[in-house]
PDB file of N, CA and C in Angstrom:
ATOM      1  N   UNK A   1       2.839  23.704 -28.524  1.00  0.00           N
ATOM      2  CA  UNK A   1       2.089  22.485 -28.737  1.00  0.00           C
ATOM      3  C   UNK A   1       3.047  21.317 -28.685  1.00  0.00           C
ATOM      4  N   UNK A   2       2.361  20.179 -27.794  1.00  0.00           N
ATOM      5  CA  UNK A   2       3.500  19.204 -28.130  1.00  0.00           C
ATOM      6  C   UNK A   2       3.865  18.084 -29.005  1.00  0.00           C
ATOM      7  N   UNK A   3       4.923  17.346 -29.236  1.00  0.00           N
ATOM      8  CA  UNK A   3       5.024  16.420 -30.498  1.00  0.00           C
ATOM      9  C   UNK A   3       4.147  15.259 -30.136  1.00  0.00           C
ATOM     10  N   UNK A   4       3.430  14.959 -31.531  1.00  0.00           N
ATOM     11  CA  UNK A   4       3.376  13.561 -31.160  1.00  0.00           C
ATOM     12  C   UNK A   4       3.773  12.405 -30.922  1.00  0.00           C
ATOM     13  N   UNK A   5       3.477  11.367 -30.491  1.00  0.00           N
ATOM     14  CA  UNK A   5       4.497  10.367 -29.526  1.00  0.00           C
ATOM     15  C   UNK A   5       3.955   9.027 -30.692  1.00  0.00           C
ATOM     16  N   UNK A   6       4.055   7.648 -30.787  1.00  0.00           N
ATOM     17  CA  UNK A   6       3.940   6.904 -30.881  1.00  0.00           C
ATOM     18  C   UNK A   6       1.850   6.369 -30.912  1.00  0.00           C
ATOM     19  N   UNK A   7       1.837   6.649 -30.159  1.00  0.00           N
ATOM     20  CA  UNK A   7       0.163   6.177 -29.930  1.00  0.00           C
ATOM     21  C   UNK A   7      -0.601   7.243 -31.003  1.00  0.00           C
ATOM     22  N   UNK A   8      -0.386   8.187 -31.077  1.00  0.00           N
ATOM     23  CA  UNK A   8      -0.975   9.739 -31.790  1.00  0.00           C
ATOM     24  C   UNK A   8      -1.434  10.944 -31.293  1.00  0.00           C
ATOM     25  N   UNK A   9      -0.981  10.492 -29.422  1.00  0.00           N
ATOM     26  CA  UNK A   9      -1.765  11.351 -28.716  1.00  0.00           C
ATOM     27  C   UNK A   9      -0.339  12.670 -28.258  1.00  0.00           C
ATOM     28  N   UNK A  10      -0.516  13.969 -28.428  1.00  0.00           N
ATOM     29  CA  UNK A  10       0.373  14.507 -27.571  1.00  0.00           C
ATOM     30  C   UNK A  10       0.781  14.628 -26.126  1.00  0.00           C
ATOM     31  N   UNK A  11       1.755  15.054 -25.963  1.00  0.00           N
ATOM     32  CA  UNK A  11       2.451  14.931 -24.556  1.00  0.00           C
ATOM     33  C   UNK A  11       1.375  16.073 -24.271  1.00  0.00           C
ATOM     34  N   UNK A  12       1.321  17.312 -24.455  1.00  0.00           N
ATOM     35  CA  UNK A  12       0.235  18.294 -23.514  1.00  0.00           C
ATOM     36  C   UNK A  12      -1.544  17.828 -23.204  1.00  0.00           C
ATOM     37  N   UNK A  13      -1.683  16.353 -24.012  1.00  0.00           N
ATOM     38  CA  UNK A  13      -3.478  16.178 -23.997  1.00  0.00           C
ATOM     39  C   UNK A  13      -2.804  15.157 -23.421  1.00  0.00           C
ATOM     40  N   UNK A  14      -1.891  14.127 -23.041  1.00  0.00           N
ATOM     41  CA  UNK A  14      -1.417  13.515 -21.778  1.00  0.00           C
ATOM     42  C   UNK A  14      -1.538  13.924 -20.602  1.00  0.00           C
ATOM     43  N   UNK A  15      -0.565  14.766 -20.523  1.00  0.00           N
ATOM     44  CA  UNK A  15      -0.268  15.561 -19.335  1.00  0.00           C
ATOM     45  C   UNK A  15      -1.913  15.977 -19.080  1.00  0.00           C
ATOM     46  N   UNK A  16      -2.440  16.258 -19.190  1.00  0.00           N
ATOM     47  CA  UNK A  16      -3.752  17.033 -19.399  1.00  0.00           C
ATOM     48  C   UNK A  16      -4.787  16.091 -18.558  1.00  0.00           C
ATOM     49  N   UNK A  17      -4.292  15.030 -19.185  1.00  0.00           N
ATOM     50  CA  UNK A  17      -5.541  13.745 -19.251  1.00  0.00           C
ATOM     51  C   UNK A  17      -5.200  13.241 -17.676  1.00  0.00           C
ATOM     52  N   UNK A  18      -3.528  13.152 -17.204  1.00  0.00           N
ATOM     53  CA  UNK A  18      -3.404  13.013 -16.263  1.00  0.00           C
ATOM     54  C   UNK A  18      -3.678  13.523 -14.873  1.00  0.00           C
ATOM     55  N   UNK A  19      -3.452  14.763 -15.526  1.00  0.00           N
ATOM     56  CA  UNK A  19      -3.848  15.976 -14.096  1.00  0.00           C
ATOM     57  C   UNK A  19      -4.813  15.793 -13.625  1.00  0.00           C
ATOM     58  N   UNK A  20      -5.824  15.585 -14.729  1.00  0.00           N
ATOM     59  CA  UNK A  20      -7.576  15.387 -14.091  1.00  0.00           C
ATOM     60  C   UNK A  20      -8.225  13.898 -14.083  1.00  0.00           C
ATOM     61  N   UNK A  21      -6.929  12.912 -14.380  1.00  0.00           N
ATOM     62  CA  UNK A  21      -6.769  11.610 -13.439  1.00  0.00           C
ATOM     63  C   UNK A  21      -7.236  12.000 -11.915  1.00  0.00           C
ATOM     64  N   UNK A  22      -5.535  12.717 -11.646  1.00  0.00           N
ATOM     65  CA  UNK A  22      -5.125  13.156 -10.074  1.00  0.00           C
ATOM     66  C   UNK A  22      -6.779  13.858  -9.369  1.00  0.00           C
ATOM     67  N   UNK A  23      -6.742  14.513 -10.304  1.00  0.00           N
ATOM     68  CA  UNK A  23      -7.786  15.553  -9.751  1.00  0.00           C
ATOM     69  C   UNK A  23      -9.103  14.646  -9.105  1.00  0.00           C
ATOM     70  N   UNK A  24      -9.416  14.078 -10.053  1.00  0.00           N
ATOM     71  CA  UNK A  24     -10.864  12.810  -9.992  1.00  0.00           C
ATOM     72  C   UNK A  24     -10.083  12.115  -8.814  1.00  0.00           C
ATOM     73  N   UNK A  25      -9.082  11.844  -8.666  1.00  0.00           N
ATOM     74  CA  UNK A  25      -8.902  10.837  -7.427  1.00  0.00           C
ATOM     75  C   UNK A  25      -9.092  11.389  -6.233  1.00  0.00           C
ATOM     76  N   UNK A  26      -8.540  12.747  -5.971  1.00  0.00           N
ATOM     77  CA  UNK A  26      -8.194  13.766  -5.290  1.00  0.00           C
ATOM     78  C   UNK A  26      -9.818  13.984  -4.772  1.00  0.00           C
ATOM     79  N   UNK A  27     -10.980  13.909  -5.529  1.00  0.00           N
ATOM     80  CA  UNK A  27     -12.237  14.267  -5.140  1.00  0.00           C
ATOM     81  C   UNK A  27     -12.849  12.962  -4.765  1.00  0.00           C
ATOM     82  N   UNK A  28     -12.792  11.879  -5.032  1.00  0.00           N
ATOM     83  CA  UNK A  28     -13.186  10.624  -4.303  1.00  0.00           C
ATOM     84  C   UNK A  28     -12.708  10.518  -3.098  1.00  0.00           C
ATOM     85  N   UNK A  29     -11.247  10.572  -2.981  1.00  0.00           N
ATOM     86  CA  UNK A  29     -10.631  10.688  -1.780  1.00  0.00           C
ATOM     87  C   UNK A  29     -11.656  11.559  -0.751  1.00  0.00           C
ATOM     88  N   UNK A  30     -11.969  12.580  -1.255  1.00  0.00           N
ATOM     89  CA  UNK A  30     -12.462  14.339  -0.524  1.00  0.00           C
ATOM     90  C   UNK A  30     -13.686  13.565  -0.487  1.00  0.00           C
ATOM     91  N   UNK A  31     -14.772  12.645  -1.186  1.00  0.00           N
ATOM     92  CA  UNK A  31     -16.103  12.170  -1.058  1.00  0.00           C
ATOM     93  C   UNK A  31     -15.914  11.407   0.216  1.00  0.00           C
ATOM     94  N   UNK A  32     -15.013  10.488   0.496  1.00  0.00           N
ATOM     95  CA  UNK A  32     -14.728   9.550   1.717  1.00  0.00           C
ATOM     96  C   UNK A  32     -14.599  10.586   3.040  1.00  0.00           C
ATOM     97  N   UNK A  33     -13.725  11.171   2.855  1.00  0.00           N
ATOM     98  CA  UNK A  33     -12.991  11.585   4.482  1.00  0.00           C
ATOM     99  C   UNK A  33     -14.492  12.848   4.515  1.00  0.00           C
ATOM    100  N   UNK A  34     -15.374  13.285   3.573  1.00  0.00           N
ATOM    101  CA  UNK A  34     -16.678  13.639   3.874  1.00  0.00           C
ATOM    102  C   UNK A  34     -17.714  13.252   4.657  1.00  0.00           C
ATOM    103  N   UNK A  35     -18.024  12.280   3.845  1.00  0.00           N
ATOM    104  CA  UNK A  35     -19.086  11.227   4.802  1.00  0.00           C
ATOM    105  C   UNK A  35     -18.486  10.721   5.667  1.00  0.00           C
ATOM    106  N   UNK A  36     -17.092  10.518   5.846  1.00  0.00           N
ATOM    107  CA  UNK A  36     -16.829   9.899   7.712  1.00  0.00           C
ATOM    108  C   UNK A  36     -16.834  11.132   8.497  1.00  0.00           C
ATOM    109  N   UNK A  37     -16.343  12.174   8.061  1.00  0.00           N
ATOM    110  CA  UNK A  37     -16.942  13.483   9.145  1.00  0.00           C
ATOM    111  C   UNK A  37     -17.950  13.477   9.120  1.00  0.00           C
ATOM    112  N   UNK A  38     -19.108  13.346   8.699  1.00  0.00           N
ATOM    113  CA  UNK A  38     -20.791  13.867   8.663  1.00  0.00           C
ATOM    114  C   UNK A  38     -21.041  12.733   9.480  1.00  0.00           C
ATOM    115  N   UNK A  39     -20.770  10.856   9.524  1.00  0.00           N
ATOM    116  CA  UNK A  39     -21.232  10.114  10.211  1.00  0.00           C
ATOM    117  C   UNK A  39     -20.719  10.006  11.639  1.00  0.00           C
ATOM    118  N   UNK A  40     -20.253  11.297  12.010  1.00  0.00           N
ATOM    119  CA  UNK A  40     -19.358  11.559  13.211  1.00  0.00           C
ATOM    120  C   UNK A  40     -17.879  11.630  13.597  1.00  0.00           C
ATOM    121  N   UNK A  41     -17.359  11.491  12.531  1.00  0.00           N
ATOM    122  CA  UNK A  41     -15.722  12.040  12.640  1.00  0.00           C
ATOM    123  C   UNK A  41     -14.851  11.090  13.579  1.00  0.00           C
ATOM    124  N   UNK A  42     -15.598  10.179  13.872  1.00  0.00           N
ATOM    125  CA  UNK A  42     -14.473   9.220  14.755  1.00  0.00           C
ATOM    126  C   UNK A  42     -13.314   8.464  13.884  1.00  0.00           C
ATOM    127  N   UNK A  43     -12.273   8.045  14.922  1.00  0.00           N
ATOM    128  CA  UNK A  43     -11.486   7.386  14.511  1.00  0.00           C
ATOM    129  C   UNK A  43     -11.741   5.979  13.746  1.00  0.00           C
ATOM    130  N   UNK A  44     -12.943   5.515  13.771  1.00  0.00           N
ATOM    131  CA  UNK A  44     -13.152   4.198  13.040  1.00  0.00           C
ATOM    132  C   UNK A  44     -13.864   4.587  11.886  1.00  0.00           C
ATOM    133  N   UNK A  45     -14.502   5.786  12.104  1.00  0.00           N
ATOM    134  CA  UNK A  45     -15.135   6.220  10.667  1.00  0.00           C
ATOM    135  C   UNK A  45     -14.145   6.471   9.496  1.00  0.00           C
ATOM    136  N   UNK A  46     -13.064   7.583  10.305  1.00  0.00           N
ATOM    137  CA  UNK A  46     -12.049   7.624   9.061  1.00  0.00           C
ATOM    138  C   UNK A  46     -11.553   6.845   8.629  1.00  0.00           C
ATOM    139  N   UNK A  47     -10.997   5.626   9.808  1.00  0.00           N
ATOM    140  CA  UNK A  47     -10.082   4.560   9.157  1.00  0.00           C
ATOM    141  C   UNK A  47     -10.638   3.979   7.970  1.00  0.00           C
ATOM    142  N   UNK A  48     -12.311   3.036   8.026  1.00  0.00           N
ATOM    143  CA  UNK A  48     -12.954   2.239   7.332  1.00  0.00           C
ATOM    144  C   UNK A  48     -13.246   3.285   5.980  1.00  0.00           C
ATOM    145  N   UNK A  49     -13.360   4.870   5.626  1.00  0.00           N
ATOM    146  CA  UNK A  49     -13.728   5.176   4.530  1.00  0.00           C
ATOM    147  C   UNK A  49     -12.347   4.901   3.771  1.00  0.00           C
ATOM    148  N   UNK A  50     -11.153   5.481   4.850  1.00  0.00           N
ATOM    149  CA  UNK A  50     -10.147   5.603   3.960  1.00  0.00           C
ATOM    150  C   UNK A  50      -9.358   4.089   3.353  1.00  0.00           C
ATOM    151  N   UNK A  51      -9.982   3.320   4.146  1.00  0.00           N
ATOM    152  CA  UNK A  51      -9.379   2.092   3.754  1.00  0.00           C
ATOM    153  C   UNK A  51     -10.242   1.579   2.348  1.00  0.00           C
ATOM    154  N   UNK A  52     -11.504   1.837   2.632  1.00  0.00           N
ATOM    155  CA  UNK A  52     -12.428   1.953   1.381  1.00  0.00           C
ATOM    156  C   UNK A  52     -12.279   2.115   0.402  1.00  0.00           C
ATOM    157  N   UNK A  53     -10.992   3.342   0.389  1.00  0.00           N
ATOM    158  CA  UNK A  53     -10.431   4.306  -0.669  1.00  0.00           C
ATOM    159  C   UNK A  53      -9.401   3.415  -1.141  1.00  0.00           C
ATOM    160  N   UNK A  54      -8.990   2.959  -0.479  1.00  0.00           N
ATOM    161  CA  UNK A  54      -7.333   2.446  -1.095  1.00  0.00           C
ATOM    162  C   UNK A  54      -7.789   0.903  -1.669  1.00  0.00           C
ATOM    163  N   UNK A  55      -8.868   0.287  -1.060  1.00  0.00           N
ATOM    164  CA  UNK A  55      -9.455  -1.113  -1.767  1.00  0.00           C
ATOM    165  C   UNK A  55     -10.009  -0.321  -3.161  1.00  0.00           C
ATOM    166  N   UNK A  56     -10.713   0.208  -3.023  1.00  0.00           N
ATOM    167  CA  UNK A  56     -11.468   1.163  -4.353  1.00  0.00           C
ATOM    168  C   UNK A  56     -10.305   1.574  -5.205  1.00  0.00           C
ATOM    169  N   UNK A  57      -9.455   1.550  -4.952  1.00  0.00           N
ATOM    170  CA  UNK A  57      -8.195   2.337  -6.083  1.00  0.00           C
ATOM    171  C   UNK A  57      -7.429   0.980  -6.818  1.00  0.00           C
ATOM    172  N   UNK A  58      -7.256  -0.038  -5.461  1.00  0.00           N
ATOM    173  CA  UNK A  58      -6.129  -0.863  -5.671  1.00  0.00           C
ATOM    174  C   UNK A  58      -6.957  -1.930  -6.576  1.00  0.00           C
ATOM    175  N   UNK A  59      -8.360  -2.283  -6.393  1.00  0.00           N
ATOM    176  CA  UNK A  59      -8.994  -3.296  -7.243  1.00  0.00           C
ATOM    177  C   UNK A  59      -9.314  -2.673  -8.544  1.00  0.00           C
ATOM    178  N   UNK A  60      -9.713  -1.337  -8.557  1.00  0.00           N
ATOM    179  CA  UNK A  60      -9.989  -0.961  -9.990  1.00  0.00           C
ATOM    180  C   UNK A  60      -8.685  -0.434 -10.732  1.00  0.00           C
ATOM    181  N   UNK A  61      -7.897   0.043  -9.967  1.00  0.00           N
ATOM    182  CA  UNK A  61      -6.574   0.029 -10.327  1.00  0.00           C
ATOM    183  C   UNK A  61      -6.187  -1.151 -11.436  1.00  0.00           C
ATOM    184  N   UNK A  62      -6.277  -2.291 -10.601  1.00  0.00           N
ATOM    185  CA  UNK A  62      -5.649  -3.719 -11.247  1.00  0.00           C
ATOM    186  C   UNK A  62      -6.514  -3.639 -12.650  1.00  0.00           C
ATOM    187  N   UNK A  63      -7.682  -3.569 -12.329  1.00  0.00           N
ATOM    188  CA  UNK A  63      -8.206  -3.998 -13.442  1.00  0.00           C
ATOM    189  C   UNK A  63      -8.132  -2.951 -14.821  1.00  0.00           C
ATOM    190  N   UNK A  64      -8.232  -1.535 -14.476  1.00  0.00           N
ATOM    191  CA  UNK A  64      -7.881  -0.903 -15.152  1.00  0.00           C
ATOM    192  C   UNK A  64      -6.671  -1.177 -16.379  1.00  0.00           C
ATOM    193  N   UNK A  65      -5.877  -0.638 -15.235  1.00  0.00           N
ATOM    194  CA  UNK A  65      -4.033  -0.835 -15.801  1.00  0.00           C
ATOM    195  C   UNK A  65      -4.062  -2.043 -16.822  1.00  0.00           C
ATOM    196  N   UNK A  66      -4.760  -3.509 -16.089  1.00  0.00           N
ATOM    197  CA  UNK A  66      -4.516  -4.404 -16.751  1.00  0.00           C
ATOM    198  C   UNK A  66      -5.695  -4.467 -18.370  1.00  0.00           C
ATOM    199  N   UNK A  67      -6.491  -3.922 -18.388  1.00  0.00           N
ATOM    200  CA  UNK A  67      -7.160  -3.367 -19.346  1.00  0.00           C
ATOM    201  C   UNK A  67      -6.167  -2.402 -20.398  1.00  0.00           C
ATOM    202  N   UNK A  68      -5.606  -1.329 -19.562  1.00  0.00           N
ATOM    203  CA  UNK A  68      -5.166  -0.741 -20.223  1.00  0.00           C
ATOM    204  C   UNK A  68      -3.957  -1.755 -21.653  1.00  0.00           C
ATOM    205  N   UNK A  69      -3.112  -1.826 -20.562  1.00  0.00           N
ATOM    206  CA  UNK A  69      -2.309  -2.907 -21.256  1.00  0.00           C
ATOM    207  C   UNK A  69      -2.629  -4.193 -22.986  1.00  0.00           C
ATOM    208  N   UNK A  70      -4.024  -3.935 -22.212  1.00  0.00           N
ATOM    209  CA  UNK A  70      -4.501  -4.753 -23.714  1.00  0.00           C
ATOM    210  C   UNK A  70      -4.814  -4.069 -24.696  1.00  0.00           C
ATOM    211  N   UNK A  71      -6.272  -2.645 -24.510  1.00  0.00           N
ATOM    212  CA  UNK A  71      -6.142  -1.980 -25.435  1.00  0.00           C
ATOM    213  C   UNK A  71      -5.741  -0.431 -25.826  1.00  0.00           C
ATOM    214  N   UNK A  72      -4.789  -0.249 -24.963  1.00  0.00           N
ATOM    215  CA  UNK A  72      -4.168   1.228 -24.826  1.00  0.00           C
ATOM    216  C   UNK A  72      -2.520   1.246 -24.040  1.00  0.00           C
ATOM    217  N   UNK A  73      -1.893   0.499 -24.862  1.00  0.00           N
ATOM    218  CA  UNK A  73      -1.315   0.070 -24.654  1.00  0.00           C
ATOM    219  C   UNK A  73      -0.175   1.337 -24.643  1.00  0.00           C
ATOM    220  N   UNK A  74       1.128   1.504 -23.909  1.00  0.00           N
ATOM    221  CA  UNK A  74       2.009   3.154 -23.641  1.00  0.00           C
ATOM    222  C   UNK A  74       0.553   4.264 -23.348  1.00  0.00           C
ATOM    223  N   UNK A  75      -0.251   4.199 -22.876  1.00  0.00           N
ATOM    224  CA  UNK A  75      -1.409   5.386 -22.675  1.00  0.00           C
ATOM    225  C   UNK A  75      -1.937   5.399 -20.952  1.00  0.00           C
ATOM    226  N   UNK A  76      -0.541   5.324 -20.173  1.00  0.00           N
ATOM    227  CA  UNK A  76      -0.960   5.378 -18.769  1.00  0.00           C
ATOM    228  C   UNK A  76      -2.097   6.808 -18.778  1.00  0.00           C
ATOM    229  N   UNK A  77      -2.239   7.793 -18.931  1.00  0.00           N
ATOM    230  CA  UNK A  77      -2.716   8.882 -18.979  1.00  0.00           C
ATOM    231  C   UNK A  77      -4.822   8.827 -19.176  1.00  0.00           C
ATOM    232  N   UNK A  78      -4.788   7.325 -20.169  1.00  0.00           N
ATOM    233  CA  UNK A  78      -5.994   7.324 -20.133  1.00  0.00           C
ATOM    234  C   UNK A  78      -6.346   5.911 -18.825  1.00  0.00           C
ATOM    235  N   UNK A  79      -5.372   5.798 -18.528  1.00  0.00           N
ATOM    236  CA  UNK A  79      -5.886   4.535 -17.322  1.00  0.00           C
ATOM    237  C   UNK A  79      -6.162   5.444 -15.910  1.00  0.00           C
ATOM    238  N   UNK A  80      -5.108   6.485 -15.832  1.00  0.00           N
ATOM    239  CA  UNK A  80      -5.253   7.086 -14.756  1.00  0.00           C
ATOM    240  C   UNK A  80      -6.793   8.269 -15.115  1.00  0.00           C
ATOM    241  N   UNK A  81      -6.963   8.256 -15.737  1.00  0.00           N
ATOM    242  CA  UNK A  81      -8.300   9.430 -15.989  1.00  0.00           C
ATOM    243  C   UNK A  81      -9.624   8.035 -15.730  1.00  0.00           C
ATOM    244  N   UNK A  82      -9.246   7.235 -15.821  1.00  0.00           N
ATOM    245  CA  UNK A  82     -10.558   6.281 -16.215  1.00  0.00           C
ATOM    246  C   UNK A  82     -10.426   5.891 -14.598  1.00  0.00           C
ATOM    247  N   UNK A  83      -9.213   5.532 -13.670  1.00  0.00           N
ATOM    248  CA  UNK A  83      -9.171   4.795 -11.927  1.00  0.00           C
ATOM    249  C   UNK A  83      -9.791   5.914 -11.490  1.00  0.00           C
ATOM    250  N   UNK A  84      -9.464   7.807 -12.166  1.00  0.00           N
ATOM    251  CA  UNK A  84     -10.114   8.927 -11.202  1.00  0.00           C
ATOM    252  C   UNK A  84     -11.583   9.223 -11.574  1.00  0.00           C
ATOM    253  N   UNK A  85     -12.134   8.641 -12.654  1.00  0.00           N
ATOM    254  CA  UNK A  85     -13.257   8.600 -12.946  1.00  0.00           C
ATOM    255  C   UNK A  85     -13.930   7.798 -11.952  1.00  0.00           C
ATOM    256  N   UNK A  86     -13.584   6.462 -11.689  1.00  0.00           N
ATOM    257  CA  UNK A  86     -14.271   5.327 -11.030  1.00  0.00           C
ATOM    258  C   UNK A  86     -14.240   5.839  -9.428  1.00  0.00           C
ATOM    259  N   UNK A  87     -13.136   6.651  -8.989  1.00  0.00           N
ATOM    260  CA  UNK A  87     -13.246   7.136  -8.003  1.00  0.00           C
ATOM    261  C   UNK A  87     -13.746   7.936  -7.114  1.00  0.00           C
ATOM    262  N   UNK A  88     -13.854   8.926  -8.223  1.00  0.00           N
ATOM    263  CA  UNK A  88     -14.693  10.147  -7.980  1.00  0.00           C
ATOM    264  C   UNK A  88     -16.240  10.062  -7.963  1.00  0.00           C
ATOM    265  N   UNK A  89     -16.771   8.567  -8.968  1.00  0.00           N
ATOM    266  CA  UNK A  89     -18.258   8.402  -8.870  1.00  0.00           C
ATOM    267  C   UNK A  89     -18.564   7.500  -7.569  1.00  0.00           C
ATOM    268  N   UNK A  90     -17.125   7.010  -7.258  1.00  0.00           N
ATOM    269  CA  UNK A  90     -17.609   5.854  -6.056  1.00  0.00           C
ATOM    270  C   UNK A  90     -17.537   7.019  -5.140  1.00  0.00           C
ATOM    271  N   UNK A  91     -16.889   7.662  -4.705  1.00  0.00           N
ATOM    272  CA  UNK A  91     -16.858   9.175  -3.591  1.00  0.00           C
ATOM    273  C   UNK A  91     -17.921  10.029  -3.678  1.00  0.00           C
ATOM    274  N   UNK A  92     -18.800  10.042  -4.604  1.00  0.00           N
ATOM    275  CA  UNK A  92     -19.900  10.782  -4.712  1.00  0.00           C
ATOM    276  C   UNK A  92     -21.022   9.856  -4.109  1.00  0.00           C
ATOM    277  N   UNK A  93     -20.542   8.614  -4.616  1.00  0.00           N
ATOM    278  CA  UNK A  93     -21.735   7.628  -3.898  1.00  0.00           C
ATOM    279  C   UNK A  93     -22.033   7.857  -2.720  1.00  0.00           C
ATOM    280  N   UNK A  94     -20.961   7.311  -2.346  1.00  0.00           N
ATOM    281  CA  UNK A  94     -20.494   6.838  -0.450  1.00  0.00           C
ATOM    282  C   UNK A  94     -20.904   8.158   0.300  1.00  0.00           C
ATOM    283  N   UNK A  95     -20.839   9.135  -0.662  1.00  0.00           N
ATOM    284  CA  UNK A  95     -21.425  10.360   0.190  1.00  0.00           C
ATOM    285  C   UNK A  95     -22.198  10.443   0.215  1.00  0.00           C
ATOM    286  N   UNK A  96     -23.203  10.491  -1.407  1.00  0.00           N
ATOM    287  CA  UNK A  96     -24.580  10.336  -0.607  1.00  0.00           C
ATOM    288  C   UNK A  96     -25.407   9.524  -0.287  1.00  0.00           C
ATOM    289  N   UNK A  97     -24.480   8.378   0.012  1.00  0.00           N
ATOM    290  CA  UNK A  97     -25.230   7.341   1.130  1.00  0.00           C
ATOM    291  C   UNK A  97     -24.739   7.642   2.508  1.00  0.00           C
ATOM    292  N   UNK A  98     -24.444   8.530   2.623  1.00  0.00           N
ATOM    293  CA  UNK A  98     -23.874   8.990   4.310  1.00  0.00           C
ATOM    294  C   UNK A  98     -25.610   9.636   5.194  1.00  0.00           C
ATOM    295  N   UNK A  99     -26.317  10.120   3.681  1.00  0.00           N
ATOM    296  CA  UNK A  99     -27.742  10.491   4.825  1.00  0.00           C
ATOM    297  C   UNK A  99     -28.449   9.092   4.945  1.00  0.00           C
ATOM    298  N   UNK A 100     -28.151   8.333   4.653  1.00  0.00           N
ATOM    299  CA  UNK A 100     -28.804   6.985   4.941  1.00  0.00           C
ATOM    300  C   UNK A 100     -28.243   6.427   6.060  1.00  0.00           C
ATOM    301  N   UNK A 101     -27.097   6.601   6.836  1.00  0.00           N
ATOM    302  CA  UNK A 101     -26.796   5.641   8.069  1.00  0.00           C
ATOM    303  C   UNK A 101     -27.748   6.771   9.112  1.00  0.00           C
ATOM    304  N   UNK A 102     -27.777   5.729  10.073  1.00  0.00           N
ATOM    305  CA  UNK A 102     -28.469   5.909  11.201  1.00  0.00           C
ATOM    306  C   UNK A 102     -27.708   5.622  12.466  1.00  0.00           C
ATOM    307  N   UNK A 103     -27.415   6.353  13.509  1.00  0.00           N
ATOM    308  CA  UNK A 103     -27.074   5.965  14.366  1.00  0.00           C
ATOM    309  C   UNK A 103     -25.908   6.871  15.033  1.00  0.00           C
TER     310      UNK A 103
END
């Protein structure tokens, strides 16, 4: 088990919290490069989801982090679980708005 740190949280429910940060990002990511294969797999499909992805990370990112900073302050672990949260529901979206394009 690990020690506690400063905030009250341990290093193993950190580590923990982080992994399935990664993980949640890891499946938004996987929601994007989805629906641009299903809307035909072209080269402009992938570019625009994946760029999607990195606006989607980098704006909630900011705001996150900078959230974090105010009230969780040394607790990167819950900022990154909260950007793979936001990610993973926006990747679920975008997918299933992929049976809605036409064309």
């Amino acid at each position: 088990m690990g020690t506690l740190n400063a905030t009250g949280a341990s290093h193993t429910t950190q580590r923990t919290w982080s992994v399935l940060g990664l993980v949640l990002l890891a499946l938004g990511l996987l929601g994007h490069v989805l629906a641009a294969k299903a809307i035909g797999g072209t080269h402009l499909a992938y570019r625009d989801h994946l760029l999607g992805f990195v606006l989607i990370t980098v704006i909630a990112g900011a705001i996150i982090f900078g959230a974090g900073v105010r009230f969780w302050k040394g607790r990167y672990d819950i900022s990154l679980l909260l950007l793979g949260a936001v990610n993973a529901i926006v990747g679920l979206l975008v997918y299933i708005q992929r049976f809605h394009v036409h064309g």
